[in-house]
PDB file of N, CA and C in Angstrom:
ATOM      1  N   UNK A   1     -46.280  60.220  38.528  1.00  0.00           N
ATOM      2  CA  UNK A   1     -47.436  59.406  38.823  1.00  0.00           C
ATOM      3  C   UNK A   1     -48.658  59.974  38.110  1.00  0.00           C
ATOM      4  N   UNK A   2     -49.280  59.221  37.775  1.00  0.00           N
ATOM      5  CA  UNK A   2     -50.266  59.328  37.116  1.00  0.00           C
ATOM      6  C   UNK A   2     -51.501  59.245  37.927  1.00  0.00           C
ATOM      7  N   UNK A   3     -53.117  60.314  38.022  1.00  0.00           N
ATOM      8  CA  UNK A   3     -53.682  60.235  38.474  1.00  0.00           C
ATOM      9  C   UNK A   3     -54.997  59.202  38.245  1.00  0.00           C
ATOM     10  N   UNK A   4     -55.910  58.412  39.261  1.00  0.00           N
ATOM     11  CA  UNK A   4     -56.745  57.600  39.130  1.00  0.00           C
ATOM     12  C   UNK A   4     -57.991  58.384  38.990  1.00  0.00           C
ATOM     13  N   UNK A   5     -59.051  58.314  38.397  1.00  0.00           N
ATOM     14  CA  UNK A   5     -60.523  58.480  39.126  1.00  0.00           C
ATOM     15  C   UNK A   5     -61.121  57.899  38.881  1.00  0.00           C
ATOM     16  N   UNK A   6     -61.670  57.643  39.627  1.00  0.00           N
ATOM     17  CA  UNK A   6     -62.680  56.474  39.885  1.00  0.00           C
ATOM     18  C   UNK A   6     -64.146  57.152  40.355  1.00  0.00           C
ATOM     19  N   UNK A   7     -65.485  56.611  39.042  1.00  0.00           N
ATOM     20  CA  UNK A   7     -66.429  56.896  39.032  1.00  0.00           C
ATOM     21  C   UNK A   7     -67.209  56.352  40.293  1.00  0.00           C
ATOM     22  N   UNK A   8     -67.734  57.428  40.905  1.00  0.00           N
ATOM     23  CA  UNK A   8     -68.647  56.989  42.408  1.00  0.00           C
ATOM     24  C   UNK A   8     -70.523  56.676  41.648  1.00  0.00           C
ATOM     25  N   UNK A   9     -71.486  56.072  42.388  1.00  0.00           N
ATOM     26  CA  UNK A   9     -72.795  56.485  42.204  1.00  0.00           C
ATOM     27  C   UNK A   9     -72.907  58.091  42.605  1.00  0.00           C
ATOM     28  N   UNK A  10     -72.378  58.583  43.440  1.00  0.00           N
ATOM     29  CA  UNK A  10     -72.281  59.975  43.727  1.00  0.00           C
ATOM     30  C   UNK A  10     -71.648  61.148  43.133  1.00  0.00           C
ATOM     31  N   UNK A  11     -70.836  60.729  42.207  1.00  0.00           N
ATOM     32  CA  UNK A  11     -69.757  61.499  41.878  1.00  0.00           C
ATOM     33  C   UNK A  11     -68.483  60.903  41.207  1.00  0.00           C
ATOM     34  N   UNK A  12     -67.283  61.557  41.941  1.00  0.00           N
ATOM     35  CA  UNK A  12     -66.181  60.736  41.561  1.00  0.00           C
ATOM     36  C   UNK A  12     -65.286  61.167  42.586  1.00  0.00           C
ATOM     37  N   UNK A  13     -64.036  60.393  42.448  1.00  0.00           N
ATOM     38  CA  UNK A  13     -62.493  60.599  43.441  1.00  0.00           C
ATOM     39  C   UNK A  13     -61.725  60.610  42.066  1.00  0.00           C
ATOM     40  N   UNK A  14     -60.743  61.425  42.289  1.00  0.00           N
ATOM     41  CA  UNK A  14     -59.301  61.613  41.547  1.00  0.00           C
ATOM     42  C   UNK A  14     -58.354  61.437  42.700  1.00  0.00           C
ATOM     43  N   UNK A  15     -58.086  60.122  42.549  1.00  0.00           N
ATOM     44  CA  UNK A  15     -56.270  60.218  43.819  1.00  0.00           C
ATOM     45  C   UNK A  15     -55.260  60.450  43.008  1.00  0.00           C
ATOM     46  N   UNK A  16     -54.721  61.158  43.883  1.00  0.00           N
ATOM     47  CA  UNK A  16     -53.543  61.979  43.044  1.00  0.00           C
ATOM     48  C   UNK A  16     -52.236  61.418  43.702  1.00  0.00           C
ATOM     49  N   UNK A  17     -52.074  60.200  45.080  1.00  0.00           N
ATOM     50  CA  UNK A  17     -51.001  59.710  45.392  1.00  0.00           C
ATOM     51  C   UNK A  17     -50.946  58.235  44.636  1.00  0.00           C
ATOM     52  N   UNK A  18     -49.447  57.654  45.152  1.00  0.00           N
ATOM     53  CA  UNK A  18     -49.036  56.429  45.064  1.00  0.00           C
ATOM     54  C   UNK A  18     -49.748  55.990  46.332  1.00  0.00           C
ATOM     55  N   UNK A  19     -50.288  54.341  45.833  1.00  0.00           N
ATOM     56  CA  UNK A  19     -50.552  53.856  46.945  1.00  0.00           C
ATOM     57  C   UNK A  19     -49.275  53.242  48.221  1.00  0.00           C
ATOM     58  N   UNK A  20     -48.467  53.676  47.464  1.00  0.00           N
ATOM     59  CA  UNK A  20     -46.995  52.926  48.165  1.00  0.00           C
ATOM     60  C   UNK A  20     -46.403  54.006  49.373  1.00  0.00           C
ATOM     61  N   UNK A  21     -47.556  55.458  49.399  1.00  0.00           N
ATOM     62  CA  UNK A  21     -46.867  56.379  50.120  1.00  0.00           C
ATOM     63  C   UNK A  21     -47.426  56.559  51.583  1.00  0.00           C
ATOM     64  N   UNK A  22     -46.508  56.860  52.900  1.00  0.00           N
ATOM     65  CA  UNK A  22     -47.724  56.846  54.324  1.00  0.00           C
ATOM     66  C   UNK A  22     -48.100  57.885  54.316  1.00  0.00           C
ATOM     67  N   UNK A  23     -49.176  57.890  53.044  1.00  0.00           N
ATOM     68  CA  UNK A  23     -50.634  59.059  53.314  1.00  0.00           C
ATOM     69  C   UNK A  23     -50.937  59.032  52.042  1.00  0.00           C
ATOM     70  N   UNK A  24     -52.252  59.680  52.215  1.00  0.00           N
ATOM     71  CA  UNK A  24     -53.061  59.729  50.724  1.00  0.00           C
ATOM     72  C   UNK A  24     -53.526  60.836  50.529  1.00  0.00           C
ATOM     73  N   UNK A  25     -53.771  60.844  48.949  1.00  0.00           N
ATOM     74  CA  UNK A  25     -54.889  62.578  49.085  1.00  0.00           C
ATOM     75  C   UNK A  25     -55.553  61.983  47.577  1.00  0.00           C
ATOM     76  N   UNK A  26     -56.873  63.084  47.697  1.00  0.00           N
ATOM     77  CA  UNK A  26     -57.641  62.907  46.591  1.00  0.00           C
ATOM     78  C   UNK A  26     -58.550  64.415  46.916  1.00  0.00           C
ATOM     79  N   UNK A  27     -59.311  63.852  45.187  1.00  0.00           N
ATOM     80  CA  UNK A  27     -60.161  65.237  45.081  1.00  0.00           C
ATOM     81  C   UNK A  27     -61.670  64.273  45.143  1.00  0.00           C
ATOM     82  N   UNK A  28     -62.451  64.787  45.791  1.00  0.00           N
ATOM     83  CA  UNK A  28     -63.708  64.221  46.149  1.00  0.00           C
ATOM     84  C   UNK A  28     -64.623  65.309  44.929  1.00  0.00           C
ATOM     85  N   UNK A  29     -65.225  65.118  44.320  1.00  0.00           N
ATOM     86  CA  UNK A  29     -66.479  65.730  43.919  1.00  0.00           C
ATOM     87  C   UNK A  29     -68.056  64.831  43.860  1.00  0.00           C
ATOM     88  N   UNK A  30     -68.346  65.683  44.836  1.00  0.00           N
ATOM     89  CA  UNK A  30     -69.932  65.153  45.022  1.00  0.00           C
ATOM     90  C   UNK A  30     -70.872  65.994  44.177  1.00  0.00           C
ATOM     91  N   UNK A  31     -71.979  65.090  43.461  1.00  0.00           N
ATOM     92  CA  UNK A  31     -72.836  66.174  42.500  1.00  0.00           C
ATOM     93  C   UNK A  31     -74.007  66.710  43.773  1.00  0.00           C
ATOM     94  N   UNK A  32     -74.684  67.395  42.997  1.00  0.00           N
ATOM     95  CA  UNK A  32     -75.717  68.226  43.559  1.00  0.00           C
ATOM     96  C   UNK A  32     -76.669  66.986  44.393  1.00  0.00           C
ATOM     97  N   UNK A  33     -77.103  67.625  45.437  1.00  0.00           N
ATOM     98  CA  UNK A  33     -78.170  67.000  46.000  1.00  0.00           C
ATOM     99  C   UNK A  33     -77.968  65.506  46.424  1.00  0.00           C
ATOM    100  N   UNK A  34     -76.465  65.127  46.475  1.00  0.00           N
ATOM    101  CA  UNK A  34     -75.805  63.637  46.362  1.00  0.00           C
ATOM    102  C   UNK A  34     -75.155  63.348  47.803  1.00  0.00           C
ATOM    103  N   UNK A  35     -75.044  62.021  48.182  1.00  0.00           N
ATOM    104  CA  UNK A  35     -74.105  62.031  49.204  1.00  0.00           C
ATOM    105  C   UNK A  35     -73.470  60.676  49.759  1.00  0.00           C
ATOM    106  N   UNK A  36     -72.591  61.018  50.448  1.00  0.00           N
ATOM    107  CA  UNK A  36     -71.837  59.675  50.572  1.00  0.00           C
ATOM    108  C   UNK A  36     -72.635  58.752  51.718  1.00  0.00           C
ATOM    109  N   UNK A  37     -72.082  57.085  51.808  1.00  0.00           N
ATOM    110  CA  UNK A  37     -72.643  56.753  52.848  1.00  0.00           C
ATOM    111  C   UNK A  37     -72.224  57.036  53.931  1.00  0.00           C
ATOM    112  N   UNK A  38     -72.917  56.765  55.061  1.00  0.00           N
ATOM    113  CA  UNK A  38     -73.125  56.900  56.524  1.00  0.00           C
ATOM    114  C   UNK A  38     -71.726  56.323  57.013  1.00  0.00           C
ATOM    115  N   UNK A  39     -70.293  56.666  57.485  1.00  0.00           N
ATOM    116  CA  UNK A  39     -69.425  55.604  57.557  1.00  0.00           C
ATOM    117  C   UNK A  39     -68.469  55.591  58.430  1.00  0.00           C
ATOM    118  N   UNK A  40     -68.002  54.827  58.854  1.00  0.00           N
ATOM    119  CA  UNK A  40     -66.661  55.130  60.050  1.00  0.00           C
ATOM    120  C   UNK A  40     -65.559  54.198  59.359  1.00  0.00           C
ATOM    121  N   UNK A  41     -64.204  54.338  59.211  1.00  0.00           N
ATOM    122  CA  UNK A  41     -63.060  53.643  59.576  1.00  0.00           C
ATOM    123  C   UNK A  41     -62.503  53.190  60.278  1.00  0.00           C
ATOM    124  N   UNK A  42     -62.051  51.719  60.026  1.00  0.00           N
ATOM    125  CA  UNK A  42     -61.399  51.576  61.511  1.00  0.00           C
ATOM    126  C   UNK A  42     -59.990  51.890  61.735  1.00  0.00           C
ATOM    127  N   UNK A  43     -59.555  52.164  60.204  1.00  0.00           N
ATOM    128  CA  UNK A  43     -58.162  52.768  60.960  1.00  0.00           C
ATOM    129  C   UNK A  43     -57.241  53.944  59.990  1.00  0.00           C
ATOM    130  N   UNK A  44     -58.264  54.945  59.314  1.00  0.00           N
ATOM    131  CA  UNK A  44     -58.228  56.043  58.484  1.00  0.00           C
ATOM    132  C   UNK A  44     -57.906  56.922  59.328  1.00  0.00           C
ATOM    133  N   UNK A  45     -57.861  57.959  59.218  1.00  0.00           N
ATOM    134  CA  UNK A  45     -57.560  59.445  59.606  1.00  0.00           C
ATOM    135  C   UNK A  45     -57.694  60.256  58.677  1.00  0.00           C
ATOM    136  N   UNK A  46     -58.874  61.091  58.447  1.00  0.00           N
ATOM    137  CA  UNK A  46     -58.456  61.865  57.367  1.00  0.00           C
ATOM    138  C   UNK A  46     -58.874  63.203  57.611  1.00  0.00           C
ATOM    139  N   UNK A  47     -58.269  64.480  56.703  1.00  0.00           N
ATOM    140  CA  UNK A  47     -58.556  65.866  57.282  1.00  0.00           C
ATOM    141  C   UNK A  47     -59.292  66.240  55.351  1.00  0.00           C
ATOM    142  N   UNK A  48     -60.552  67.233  55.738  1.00  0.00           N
ATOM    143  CA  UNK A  48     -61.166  67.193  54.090  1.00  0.00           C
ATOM    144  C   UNK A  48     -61.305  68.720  54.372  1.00  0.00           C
ATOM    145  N   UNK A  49     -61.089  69.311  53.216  1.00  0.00           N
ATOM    146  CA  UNK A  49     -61.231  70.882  53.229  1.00  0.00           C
ATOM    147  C   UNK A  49     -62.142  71.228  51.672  1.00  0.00           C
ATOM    148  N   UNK A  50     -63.514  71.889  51.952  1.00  0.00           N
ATOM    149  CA  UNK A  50     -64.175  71.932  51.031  1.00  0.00           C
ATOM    150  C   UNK A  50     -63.616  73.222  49.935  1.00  0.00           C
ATOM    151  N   UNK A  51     -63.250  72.640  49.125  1.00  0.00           N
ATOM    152  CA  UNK A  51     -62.499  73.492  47.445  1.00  0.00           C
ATOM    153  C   UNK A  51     -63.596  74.635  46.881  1.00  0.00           C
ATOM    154  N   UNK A  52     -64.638  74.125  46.404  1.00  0.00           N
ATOM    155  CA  UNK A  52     -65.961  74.730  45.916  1.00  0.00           C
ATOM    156  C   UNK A  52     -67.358  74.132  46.366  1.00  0.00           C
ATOM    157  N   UNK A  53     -68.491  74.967  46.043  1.00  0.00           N
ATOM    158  CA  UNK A  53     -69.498  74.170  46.479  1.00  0.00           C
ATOM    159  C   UNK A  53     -70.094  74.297  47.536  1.00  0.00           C
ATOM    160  N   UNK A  54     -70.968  73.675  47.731  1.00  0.00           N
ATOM    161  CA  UNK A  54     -71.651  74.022  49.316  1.00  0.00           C
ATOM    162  C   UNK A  54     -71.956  72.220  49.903  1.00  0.00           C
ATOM    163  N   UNK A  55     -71.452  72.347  50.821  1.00  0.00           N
ATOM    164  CA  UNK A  55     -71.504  71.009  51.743  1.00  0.00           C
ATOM    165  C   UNK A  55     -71.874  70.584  52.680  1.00  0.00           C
ATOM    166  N   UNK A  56     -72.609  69.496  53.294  1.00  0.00           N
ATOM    167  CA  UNK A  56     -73.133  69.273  55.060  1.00  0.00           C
ATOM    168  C   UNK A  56     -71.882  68.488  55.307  1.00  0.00           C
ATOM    169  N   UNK A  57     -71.035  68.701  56.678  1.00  0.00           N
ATOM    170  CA  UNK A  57     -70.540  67.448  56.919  1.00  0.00           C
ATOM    171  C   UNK A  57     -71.227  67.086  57.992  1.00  0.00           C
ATOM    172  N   UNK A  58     -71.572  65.781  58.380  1.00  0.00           N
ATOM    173  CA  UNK A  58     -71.855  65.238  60.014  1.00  0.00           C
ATOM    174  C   UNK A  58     -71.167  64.158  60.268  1.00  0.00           C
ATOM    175  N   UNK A  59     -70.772  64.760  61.313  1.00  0.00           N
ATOM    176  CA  UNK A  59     -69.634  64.454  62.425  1.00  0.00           C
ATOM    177  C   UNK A  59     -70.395  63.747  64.084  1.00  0.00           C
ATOM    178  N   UNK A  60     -70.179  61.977  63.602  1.00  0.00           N
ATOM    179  CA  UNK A  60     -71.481  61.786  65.131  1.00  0.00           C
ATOM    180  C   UNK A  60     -72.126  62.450  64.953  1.00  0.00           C
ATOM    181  N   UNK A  61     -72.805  63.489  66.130  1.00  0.00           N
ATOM    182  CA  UNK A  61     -74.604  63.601  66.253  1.00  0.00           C
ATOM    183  C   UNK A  61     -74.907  65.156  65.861  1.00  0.00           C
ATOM    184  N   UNK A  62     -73.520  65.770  65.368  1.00  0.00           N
ATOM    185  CA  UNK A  62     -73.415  67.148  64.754  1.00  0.00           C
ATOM    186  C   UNK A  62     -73.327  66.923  62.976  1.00  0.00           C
ATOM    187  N   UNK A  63     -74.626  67.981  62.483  1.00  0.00           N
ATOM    188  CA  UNK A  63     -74.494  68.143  61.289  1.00  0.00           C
ATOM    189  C   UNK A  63     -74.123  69.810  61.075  1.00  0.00           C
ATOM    190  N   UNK A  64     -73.112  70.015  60.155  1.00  0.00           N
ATOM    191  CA  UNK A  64     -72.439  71.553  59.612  1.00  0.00           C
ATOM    192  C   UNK A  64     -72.359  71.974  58.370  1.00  0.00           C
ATOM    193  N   UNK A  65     -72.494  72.809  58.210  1.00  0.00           N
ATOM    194  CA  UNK A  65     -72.180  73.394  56.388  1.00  0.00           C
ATOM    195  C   UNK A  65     -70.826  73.459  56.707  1.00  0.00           C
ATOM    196  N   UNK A  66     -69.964  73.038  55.940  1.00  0.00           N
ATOM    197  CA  UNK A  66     -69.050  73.184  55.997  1.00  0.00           C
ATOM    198  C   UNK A  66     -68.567  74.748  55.185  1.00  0.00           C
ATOM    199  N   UNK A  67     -67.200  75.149  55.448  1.00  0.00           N
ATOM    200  CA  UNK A  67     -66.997  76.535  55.366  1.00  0.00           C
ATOM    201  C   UNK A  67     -65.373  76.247  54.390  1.00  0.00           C
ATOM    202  N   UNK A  68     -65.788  77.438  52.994  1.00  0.00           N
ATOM    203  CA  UNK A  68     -65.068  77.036  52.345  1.00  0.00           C
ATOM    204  C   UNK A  68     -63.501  77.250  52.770  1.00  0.00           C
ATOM    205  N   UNK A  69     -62.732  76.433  52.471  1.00  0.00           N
ATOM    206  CA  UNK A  69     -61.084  76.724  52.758  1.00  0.00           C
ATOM    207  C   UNK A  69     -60.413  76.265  54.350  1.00  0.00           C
ATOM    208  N   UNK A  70     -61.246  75.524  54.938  1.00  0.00           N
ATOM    209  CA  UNK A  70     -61.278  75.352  56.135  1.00  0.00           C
ATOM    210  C   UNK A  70     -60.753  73.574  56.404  1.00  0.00           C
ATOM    211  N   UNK A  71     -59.973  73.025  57.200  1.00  0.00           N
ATOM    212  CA  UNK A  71     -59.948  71.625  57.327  1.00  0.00           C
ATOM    213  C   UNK A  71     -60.614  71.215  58.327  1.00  0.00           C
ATOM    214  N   UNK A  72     -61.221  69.758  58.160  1.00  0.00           N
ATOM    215  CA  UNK A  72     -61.905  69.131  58.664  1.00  0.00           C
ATOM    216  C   UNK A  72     -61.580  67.796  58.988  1.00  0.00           C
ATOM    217  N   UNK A  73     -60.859  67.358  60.432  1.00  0.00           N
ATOM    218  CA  UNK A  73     -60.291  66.480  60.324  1.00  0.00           C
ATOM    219  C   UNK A  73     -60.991  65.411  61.427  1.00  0.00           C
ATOM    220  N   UNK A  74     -61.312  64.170  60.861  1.00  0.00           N
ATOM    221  CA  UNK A  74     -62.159  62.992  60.999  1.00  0.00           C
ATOM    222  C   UNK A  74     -61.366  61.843  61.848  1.00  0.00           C
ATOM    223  N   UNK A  75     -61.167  61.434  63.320  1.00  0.00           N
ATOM    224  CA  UNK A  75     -60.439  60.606  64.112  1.00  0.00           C
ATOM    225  C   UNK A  75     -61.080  58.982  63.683  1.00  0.00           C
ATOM    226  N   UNK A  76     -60.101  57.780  63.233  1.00  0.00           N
ATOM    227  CA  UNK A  76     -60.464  56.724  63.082  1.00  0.00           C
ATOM    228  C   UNK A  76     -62.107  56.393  64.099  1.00  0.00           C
ATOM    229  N   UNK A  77     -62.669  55.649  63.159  1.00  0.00           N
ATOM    230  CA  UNK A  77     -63.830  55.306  64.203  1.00  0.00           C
ATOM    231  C   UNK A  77     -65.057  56.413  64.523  1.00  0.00           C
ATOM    232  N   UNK A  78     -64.858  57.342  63.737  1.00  0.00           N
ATOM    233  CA  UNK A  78     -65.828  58.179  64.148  1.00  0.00           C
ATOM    234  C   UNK A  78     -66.651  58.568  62.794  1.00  0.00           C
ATOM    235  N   UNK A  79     -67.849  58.337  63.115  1.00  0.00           N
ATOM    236  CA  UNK A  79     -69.155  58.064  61.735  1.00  0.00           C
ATOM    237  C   UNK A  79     -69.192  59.661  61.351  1.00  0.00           C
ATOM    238  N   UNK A  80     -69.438  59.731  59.930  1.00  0.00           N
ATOM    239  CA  UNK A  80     -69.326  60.855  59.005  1.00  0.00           C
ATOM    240  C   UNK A  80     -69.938  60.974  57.777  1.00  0.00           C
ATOM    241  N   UNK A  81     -70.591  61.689  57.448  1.00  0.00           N
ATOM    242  CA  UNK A  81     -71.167  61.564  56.278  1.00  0.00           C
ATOM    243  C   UNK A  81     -70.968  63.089  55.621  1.00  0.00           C
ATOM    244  N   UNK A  82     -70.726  63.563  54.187  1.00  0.00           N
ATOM    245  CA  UNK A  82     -70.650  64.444  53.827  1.00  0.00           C
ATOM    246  C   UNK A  82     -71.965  64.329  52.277  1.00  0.00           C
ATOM    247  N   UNK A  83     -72.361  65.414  52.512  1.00  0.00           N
ATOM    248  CA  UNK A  83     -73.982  65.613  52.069  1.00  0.00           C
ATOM    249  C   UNK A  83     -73.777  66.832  50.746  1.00  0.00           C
ATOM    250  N   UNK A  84     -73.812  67.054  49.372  1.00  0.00           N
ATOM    251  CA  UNK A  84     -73.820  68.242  48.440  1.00  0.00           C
ATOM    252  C   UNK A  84     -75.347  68.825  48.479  1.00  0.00           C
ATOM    253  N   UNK A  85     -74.950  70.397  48.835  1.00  0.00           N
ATOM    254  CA  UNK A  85     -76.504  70.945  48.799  1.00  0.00           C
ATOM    255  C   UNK A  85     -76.408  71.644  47.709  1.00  0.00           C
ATOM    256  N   UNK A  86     -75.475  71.758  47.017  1.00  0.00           N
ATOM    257  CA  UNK A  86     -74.782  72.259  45.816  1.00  0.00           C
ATOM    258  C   UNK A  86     -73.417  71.048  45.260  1.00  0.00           C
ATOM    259  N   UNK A  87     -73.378  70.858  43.820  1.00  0.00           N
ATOM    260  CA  UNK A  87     -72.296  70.062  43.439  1.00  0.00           C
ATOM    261  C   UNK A  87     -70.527  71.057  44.044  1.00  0.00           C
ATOM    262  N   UNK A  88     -70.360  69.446  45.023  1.00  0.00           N
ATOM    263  CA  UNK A  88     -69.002  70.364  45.560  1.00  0.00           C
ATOM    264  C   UNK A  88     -67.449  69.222  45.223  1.00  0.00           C
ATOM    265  N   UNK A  89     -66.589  69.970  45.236  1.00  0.00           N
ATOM    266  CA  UNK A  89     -65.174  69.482  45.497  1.00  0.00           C
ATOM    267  C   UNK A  89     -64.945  69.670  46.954  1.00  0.00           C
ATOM    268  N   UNK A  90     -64.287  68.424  47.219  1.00  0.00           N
ATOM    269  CA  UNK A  90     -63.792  68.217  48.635  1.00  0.00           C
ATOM    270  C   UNK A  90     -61.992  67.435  48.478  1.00  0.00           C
ATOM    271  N   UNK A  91     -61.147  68.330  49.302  1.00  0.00           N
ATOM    272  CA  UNK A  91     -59.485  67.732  49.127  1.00  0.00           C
ATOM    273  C   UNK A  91     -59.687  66.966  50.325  1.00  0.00           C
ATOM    274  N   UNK A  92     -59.104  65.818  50.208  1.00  0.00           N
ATOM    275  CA  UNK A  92     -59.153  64.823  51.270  1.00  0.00           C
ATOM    276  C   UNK A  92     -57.560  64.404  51.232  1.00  0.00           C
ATOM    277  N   UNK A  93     -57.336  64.723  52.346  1.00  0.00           N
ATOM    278  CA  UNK A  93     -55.628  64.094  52.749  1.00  0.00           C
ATOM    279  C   UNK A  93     -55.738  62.771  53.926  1.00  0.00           C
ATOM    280  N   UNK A  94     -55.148  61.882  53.434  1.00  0.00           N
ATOM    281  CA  UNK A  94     -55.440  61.255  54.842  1.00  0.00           C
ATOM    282  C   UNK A  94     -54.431  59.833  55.020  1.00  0.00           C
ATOM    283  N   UNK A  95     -54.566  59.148  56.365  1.00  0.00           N
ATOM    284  CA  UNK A  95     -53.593  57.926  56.216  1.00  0.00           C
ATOM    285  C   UNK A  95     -53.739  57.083  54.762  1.00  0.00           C
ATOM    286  N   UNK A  96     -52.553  56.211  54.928  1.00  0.00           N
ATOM    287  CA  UNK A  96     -53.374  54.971  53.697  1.00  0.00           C
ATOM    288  C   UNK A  96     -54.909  54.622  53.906  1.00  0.00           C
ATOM    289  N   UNK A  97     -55.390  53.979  52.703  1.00  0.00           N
ATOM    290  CA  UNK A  97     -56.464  53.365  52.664  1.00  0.00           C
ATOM    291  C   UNK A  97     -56.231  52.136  53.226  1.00  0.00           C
ATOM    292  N   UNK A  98     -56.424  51.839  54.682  1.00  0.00           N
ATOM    293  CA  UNK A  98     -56.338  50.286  54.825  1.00  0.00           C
ATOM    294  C   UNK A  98     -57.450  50.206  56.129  1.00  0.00           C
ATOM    295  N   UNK A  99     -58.121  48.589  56.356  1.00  0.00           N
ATOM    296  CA  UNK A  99     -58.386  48.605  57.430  1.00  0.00           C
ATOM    297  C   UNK A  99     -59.899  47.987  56.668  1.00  0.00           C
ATOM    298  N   UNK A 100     -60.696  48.801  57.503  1.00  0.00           N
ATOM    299  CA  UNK A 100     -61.806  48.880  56.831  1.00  0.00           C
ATOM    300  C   UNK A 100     -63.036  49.709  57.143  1.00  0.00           C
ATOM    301  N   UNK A 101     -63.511  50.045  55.793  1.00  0.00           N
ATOM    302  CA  UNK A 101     -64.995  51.069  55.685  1.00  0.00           C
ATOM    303  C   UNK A 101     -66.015  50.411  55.842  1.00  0.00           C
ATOM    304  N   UNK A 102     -66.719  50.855  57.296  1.00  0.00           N
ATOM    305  CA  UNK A 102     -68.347  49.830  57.766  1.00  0.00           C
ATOM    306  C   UNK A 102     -69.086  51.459  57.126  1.00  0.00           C
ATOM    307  N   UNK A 103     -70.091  51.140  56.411  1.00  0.00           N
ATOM    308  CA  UNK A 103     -71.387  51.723  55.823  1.00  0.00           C
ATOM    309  C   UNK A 103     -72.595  51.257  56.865  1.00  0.00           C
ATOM    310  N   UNK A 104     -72.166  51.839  57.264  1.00  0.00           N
ATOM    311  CA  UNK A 104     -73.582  52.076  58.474  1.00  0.00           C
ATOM    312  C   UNK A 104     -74.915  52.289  57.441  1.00  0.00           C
ATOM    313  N   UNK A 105     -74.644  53.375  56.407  1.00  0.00           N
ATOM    314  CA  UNK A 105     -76.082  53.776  55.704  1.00  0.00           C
ATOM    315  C   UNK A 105     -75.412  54.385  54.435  1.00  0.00           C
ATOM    316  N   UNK A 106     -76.204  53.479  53.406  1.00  0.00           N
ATOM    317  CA  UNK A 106     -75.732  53.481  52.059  1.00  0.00           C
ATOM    318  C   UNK A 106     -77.045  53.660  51.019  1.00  0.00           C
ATOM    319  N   UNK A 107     -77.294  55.289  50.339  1.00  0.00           N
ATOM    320  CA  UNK A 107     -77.951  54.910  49.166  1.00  0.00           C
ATOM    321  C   UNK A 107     -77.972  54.123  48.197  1.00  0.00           C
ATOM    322  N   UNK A 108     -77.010  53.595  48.321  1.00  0.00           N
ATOM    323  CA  UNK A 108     -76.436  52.772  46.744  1.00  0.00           C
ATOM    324  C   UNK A 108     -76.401  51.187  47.325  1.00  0.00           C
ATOM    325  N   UNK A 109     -76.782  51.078  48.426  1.00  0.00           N
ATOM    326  CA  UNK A 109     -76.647  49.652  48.738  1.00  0.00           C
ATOM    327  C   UNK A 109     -75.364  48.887  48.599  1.00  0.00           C
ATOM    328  N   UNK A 110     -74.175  49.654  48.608  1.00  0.00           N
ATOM    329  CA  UNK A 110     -72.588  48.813  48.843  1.00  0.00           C
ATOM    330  C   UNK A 110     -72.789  48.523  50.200  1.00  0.00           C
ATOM    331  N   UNK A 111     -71.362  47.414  49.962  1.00  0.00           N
ATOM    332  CA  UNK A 111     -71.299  46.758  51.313  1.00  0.00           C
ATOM    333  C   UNK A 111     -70.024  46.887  51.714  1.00  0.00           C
ATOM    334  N   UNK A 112     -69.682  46.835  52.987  1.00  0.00           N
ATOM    335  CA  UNK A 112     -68.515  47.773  53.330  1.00  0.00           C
ATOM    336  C   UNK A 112     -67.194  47.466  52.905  1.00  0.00           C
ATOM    337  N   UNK A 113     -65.967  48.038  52.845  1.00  0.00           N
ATOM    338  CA  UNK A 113     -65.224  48.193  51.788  1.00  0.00           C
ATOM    339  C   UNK A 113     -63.896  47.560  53.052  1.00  0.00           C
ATOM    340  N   UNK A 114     -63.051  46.985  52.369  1.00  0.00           N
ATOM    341  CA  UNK A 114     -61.459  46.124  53.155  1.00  0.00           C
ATOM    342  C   UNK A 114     -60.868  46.522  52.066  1.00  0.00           C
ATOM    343  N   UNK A 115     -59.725  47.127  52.738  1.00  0.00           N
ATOM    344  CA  UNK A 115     -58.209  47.317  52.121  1.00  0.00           C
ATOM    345  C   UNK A 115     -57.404  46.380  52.258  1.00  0.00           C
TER     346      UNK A 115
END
């Protein structure tokens, strides 16, 4: 299999699975000072372990630096945002992509995303 990446306003994703498999993974890199939107799934699961870099994650009404080499795992439905205070890599393993991504709060002004 051959890997995808796909250019973000933030950065980029490299998925490194088939979409045909039950689970996914990718490499997240967020640039400096960048960050994703505000967002919950309704039916994701995913666990993200920061590679390099320095990172905020917030988790609901807790914001954390995240700590390198460590997993971080995100229950469907629960709002998250991951923040670069430094340009970072983030491994993201998680269910398929299906369902759908509500953007609560979006720099980039997308609108929320259906699998």
């Amino acid at each position: 299999m051959t890997s995808i990446k796909i250019q973000k306003p933030w950065g980029s994703e490299l998925k490194f699975t088939k979409e045909s498999l039950p689970y996914a993974g990718k490499i997240i890199t967020i640039k400096n000072g960048e960050r994703l939107s505000l967002q919950k799934h309704s039916e994701k699961i995913e666990t993200i372990l920061l590679q390099k870099g320095k990172c905020l994650l917030k988790v609901g009404e807790k914001e954390i630096e995240m700590k390198p080499m460590h997993g971080y795992t995100i229950d469907k439905n629960v709002v998250h945002r991951l923040t670069a205070i430094e340009t970072s890599q983030i491994i993201e393993v998680s269910t398929p992509e299906k369902g759908i991504t509500y953007r609560l709060e979006d720099d980039y002004d997308r609108a929320n995303e259906k699998y």
